[in-house]
C-alpha atoms as a PDB file:
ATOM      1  CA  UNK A   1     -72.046  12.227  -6.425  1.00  0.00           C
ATOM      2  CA  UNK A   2     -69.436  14.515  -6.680  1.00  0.00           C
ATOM      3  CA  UNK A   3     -68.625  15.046  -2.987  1.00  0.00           C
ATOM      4  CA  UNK A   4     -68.895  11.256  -2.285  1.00  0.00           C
ATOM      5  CA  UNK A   5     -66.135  10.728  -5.107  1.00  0.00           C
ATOM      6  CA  UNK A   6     -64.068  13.058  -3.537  1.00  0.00           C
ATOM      7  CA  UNK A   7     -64.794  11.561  -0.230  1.00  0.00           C
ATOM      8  CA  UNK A   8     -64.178   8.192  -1.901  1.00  0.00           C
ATOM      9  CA  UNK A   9     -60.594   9.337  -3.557  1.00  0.00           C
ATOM     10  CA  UNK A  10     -59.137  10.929  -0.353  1.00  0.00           C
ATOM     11  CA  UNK A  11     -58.045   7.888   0.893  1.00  0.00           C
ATOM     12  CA  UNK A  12     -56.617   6.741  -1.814  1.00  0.00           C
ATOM     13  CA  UNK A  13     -54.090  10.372  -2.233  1.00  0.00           C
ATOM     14  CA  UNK A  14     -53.581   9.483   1.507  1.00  0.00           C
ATOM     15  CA  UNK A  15     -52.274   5.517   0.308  1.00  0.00           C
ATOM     16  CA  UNK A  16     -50.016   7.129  -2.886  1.00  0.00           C
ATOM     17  CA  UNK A  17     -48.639   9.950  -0.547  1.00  0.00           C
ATOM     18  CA  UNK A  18     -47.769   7.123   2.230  1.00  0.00           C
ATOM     19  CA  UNK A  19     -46.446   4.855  -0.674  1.00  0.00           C
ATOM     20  CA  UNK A  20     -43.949   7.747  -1.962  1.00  0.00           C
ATOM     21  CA  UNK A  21     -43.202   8.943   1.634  1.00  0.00           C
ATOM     22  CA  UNK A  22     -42.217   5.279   2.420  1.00  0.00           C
ATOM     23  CA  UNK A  23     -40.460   4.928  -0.955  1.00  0.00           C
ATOM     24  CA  UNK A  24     -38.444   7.971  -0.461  1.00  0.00           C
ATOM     25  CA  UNK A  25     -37.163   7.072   2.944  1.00  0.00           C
ATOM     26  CA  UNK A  26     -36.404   3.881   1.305  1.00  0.00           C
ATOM     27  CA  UNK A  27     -33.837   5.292  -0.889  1.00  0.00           C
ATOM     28  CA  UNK A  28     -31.887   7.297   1.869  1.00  0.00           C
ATOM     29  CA  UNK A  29     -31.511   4.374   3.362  1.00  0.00           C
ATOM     30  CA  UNK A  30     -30.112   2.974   0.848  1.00  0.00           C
ATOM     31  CA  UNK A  31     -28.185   5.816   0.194  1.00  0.00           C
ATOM     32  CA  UNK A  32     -26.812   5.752   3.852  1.00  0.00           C
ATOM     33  CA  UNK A  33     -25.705   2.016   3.188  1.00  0.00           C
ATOM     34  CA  UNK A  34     -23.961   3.433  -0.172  1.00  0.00           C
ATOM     35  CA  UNK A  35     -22.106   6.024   1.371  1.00  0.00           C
ATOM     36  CA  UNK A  36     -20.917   3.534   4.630  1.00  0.00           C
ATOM     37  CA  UNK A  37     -19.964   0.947   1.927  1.00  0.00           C
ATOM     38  CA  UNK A  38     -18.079   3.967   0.170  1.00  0.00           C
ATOM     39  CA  UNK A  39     -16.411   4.621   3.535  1.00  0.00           C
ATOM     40  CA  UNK A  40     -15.465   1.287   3.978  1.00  0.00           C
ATOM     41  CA  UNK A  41     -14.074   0.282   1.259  1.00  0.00           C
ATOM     42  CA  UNK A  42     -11.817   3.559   1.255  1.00  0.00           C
ATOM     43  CA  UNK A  43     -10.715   2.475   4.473  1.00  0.00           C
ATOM     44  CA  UNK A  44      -9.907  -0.963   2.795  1.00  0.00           C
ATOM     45  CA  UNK A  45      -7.923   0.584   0.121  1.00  0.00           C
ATOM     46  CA  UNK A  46      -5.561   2.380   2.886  1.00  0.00           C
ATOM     47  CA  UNK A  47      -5.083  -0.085   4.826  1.00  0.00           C
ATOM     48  CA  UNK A  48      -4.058  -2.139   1.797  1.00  0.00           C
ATOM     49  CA  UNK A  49      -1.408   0.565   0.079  1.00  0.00           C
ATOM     50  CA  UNK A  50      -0.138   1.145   3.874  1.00  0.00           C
ATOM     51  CA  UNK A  51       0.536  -2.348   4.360  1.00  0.00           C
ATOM     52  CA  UNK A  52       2.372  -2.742   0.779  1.00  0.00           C
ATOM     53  CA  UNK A  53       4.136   0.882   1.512  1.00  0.00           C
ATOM     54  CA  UNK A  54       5.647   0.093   4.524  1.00  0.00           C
ATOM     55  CA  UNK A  55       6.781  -3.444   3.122  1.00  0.00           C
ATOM     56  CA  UNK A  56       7.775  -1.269   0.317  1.00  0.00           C
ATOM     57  CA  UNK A  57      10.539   0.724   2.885  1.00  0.00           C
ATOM     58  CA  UNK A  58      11.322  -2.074   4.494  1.00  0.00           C
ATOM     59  CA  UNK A  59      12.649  -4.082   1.205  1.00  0.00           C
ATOM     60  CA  UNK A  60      14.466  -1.102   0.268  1.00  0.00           C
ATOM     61  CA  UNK A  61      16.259  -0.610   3.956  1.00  0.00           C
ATOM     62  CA  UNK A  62      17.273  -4.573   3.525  1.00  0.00           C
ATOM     63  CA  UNK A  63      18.427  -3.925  -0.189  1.00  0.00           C
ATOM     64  CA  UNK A  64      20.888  -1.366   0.847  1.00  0.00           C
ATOM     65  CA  UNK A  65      21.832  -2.772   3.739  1.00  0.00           C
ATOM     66  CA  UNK A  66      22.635  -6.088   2.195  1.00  0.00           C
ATOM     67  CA  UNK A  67      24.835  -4.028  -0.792  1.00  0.00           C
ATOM     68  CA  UNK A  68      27.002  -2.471   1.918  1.00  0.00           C
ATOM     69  CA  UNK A  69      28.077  -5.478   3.344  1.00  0.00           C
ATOM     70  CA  UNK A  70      29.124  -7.259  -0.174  1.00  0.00           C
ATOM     71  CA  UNK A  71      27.929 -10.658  -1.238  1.00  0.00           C
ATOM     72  CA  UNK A  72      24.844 -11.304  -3.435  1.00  0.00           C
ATOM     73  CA  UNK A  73      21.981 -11.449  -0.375  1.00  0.00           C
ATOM     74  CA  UNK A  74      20.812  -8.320  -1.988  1.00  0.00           C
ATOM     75  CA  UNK A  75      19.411 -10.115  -5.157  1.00  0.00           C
ATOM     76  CA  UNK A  76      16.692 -11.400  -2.895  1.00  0.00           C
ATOM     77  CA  UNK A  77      15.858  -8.022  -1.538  1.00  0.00           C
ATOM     78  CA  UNK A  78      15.412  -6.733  -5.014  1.00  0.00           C
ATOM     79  CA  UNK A  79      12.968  -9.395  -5.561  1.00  0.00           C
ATOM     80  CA  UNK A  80      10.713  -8.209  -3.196  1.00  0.00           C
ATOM     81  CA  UNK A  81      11.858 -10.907  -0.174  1.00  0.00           C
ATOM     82  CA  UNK A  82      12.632 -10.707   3.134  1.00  0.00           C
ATOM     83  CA  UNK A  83      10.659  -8.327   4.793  1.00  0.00           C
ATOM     84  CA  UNK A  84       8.390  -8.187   7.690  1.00  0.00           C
ATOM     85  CA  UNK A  85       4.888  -8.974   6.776  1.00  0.00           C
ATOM     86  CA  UNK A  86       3.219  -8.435  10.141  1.00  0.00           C
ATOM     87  CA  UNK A  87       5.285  -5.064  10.746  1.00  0.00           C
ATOM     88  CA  UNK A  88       3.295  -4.013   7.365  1.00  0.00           C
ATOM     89  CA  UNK A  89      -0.193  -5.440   8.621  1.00  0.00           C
ATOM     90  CA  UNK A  90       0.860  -3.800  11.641  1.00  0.00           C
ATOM     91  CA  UNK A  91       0.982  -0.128   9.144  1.00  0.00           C
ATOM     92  CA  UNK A  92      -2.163  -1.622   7.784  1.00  0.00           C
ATOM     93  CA  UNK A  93      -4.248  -1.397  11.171  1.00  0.00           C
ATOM     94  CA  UNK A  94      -3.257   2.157  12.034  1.00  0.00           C
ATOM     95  CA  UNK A  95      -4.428   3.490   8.937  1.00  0.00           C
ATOM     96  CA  UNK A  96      -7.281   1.580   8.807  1.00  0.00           C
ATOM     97  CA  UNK A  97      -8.561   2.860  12.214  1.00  0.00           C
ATOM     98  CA  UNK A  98      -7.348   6.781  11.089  1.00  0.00           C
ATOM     99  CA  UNK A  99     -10.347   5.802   8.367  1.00  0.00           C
ATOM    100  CA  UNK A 100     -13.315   5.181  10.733  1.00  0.00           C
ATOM    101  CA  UNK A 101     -12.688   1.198  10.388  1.00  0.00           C
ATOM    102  CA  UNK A 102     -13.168  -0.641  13.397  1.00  0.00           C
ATOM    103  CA  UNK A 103     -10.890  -2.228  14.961  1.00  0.00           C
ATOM    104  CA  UNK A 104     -10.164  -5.869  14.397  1.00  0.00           C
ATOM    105  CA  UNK A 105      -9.076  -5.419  10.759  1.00  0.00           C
ATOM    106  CA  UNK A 106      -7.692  -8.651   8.912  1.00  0.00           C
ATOM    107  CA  UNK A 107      -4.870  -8.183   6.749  1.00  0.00           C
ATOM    108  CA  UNK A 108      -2.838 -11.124   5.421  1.00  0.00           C
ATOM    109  CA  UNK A 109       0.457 -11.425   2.780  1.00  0.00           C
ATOM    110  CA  UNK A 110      -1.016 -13.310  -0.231  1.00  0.00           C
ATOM    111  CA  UNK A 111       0.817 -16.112  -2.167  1.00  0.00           C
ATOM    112  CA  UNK A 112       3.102 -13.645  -4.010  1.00  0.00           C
ATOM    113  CA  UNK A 113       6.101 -11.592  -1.547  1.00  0.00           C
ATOM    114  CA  UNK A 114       4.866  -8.129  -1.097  1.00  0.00           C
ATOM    115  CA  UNK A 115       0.864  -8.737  -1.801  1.00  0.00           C
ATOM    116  CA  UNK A 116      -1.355  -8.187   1.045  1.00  0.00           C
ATOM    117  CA  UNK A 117      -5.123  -8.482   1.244  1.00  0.00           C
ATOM    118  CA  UNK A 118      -6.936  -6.363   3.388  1.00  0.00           C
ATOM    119  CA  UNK A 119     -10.609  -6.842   5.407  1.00  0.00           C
ATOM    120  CA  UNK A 120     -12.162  -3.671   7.214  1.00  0.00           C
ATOM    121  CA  UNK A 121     -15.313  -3.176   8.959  1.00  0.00           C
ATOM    122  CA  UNK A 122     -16.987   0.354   8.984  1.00  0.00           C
ATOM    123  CA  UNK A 123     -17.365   1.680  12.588  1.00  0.00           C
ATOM    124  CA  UNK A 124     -20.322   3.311  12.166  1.00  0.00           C
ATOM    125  CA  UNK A 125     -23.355   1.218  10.997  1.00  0.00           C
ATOM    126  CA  UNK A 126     -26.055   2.242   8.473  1.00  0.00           C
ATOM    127  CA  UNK A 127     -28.378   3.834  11.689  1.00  0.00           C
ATOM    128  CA  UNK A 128     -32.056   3.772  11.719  1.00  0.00           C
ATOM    129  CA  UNK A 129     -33.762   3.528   8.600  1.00  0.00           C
ATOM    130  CA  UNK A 130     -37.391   2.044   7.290  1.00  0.00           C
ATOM    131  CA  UNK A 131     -35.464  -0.928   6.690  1.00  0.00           C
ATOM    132  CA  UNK A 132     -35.261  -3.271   9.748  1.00  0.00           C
ATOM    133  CA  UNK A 133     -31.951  -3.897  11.059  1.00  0.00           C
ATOM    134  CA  UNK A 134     -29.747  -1.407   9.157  1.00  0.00           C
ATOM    135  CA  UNK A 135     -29.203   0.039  13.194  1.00  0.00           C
ATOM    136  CA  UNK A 136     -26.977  -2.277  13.863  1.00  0.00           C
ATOM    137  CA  UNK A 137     -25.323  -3.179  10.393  1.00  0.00           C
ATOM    138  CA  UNK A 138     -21.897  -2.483   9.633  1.00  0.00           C
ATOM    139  CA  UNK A 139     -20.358  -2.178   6.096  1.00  0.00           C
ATOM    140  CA  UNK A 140     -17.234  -4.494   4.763  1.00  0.00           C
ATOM    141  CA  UNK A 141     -14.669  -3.998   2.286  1.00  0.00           C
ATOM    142  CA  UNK A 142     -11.726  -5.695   1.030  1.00  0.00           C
ATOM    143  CA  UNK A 143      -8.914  -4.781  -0.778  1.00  0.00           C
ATOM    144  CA  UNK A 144      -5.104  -6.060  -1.653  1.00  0.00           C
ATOM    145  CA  UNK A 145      -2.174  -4.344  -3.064  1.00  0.00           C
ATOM    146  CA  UNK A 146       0.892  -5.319  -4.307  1.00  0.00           C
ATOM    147  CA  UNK A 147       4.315  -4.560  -4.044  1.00  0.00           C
ATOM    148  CA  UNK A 148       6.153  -5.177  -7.484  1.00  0.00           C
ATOM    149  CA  UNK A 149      10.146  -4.417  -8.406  1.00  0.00           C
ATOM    150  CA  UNK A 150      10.783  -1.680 -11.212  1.00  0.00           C
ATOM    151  CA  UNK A 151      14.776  -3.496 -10.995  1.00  0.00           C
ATOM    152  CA  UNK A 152      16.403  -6.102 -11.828  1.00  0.00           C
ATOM    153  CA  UNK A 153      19.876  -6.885 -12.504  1.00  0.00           C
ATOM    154  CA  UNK A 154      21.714  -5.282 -15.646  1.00  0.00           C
ATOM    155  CA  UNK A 155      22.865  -8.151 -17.769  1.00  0.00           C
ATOM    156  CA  UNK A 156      26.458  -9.036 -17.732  1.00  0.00           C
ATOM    157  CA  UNK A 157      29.124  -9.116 -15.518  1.00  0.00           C
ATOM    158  CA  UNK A 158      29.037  -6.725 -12.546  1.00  0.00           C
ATOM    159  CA  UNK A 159      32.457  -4.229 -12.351  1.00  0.00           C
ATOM    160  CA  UNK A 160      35.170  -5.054 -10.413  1.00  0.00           C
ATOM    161  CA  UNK A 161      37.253  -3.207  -7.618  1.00  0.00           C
ATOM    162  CA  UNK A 162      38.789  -0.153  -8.706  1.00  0.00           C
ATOM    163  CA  UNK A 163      41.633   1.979  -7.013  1.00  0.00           C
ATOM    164  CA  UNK A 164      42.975   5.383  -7.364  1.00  0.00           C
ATOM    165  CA  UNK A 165      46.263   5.981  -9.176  1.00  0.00           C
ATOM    166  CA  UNK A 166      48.949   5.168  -6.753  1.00  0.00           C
ATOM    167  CA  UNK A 167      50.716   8.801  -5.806  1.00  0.00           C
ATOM    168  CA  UNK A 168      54.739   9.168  -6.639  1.00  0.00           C
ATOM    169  CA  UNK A 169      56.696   9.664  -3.937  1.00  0.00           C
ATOM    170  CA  UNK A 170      58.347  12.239  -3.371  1.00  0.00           C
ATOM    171  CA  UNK A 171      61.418  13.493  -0.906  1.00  0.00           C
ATOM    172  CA  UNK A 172      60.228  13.350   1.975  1.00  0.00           C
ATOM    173  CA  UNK A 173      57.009  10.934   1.421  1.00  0.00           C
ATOM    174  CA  UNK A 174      56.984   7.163   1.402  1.00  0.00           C
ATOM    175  CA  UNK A 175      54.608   5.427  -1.720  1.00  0.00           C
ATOM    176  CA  UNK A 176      50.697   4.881  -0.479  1.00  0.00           C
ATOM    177  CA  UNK A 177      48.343   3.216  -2.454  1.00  0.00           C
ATOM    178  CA  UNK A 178      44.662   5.038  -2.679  1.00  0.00           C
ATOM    179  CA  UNK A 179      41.512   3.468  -1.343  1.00  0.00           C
ATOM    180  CA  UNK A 180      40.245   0.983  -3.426  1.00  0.00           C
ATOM    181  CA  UNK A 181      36.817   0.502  -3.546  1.00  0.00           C
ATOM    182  CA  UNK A 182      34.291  -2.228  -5.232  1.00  0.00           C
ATOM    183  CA  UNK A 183      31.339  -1.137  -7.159  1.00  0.00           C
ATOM    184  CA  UNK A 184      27.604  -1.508  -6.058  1.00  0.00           C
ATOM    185  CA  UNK A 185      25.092  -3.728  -8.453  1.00  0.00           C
ATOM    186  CA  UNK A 186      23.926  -1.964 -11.753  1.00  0.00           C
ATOM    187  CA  UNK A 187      20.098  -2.229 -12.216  1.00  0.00           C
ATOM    188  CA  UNK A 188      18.543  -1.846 -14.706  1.00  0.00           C
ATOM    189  CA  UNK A 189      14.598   0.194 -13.346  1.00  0.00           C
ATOM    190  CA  UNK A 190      12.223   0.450 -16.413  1.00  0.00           C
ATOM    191  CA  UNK A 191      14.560   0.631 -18.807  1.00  0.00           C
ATOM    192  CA  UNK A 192      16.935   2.880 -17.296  1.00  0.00           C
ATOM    193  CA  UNK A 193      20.561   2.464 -15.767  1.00  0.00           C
ATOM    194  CA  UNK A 194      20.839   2.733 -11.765  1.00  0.00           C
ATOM    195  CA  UNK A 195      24.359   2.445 -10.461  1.00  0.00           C
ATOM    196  CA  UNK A 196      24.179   1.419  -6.499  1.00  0.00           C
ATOM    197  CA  UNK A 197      27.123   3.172  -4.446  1.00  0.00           C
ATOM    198  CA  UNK A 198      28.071   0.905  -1.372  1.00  0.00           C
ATOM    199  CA  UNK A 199      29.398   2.349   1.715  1.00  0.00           C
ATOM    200  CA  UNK A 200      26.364   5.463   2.237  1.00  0.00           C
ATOM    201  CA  UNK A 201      24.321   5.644   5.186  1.00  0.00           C
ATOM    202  CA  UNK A 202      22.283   2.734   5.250  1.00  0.00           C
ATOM    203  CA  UNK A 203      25.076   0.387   3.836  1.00  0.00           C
ATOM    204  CA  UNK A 204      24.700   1.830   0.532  1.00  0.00           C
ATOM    205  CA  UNK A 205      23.303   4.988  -0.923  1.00  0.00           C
ATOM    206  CA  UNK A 206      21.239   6.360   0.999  1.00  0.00           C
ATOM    207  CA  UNK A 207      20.319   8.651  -2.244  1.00  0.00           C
ATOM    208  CA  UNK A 208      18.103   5.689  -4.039  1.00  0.00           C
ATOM    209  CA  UNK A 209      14.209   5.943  -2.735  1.00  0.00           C
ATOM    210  CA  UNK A 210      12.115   2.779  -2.377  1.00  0.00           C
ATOM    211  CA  UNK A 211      10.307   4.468  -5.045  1.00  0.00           C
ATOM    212  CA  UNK A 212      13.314   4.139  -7.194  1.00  0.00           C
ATOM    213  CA  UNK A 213      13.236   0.083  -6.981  1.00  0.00           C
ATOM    214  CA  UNK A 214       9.366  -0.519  -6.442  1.00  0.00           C
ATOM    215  CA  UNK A 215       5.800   0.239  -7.342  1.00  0.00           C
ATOM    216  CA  UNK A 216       2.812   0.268  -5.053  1.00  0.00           C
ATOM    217  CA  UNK A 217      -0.271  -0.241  -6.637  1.00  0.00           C
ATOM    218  CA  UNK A 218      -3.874  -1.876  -5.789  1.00  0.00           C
ATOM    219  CA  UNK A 219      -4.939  -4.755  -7.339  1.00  0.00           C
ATOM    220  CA  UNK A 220      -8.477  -6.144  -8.395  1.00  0.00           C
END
């Protein structure tokens, strides 16, 4: 009786080893579509920041400009309008693709200046697995990020020209009057004063980063 139990419960370790075998593959499967979804969404997340980034650079290179050459248009820059949003979706793709994404990746400006959503699909799939069809499935991710001003025009009115002291003249030297020049906006970024100086490389300082007059950040 003994043997023939034994006989009998053979199969049966055969059936729970199979069962934990299968169970086991199972999981690394699953842990293979984890760490592609991982990937993916990484790539996402890039793609979404480099997008925002280069919008970022761009507002700031239209802010300055627009101080240099006088007139208010730079108010709009500071809001975060006028740039380029396919130049950014443009930055978007190439990082996307330094990521493993494949190509094809959509990327669109959302309803606010300076907010772009982001679509990647992994390049590599899932590969063969216990699970049918994870060969040829690919992973998807989605992310947006936003470009938002730190600045915004100090309250009050903005300074007027100044000029230098006007030299005497002396005996041999006619009177000249010193360069007069007219102040750049004052911003005020977080809670602190930022004095733009026209005339710089640029049109303007070329001292103030983009970091100075926006953040880059992802959003849910």
């Amino acid at each position: 009786m003994v043997r023939g139990d034994a006989g009998q419960a053979f199969p049966l370790y055969i059936t729970a080893v199979a069962a934990l075998l299968f169970l086991a593959l199972a999981l690394f499967a699953v842990g293979r579509a984890g760490a592609t979804k991982n990937g993916a969404q990484t790539a996402a997340d890039a793609a979404a920041l480099a997008a925002a980034q280069d919008y970022r650079d761009q507002l700031r290179t239209g802010f300055l400009t627009a101080v240099g050459a006088g007139g208010d248009a730079w108010t709009a820059w500071l809001a975060g309008r006028g740039a380029q949003d396919d130049r950014a979706c443009a930055a978007a793709a190439s990082y996307a693709g330094r990521n493993d994404a494949a190509p094809g990746v959509a990327c669109g400006p959302g309803d606010e200046p300076g907010s772009f959503t982001v679509t990647v699909t992994s390049r590599r799939t899932v590969g063969e697995s216990v699970v049918p069809g994870t060969e040829s499935r690919h992973a998807t991710a989605t992310a947006k990020a936003v470009v938002e001003p730190r600045c915004a025009p100090r309250p009050g009115p903005m300074p007027g020209p100044t000029s230098s002291p006007t030299a005497s003249p002396g005996p041999t030297s006619s009177p000249s009057a010193g360069p007069s020049a007219t102040p750049g906006p004052v911003l005020l970024c977080d809670g602190k004063v930022l004095v733009i100086r026209p005339g710089g490389v640029g049109g303007a300082d070329a001292a103030v980063k983009a970091t100075d007059l926006f953040t880059v950040h992802l959003a849910d």
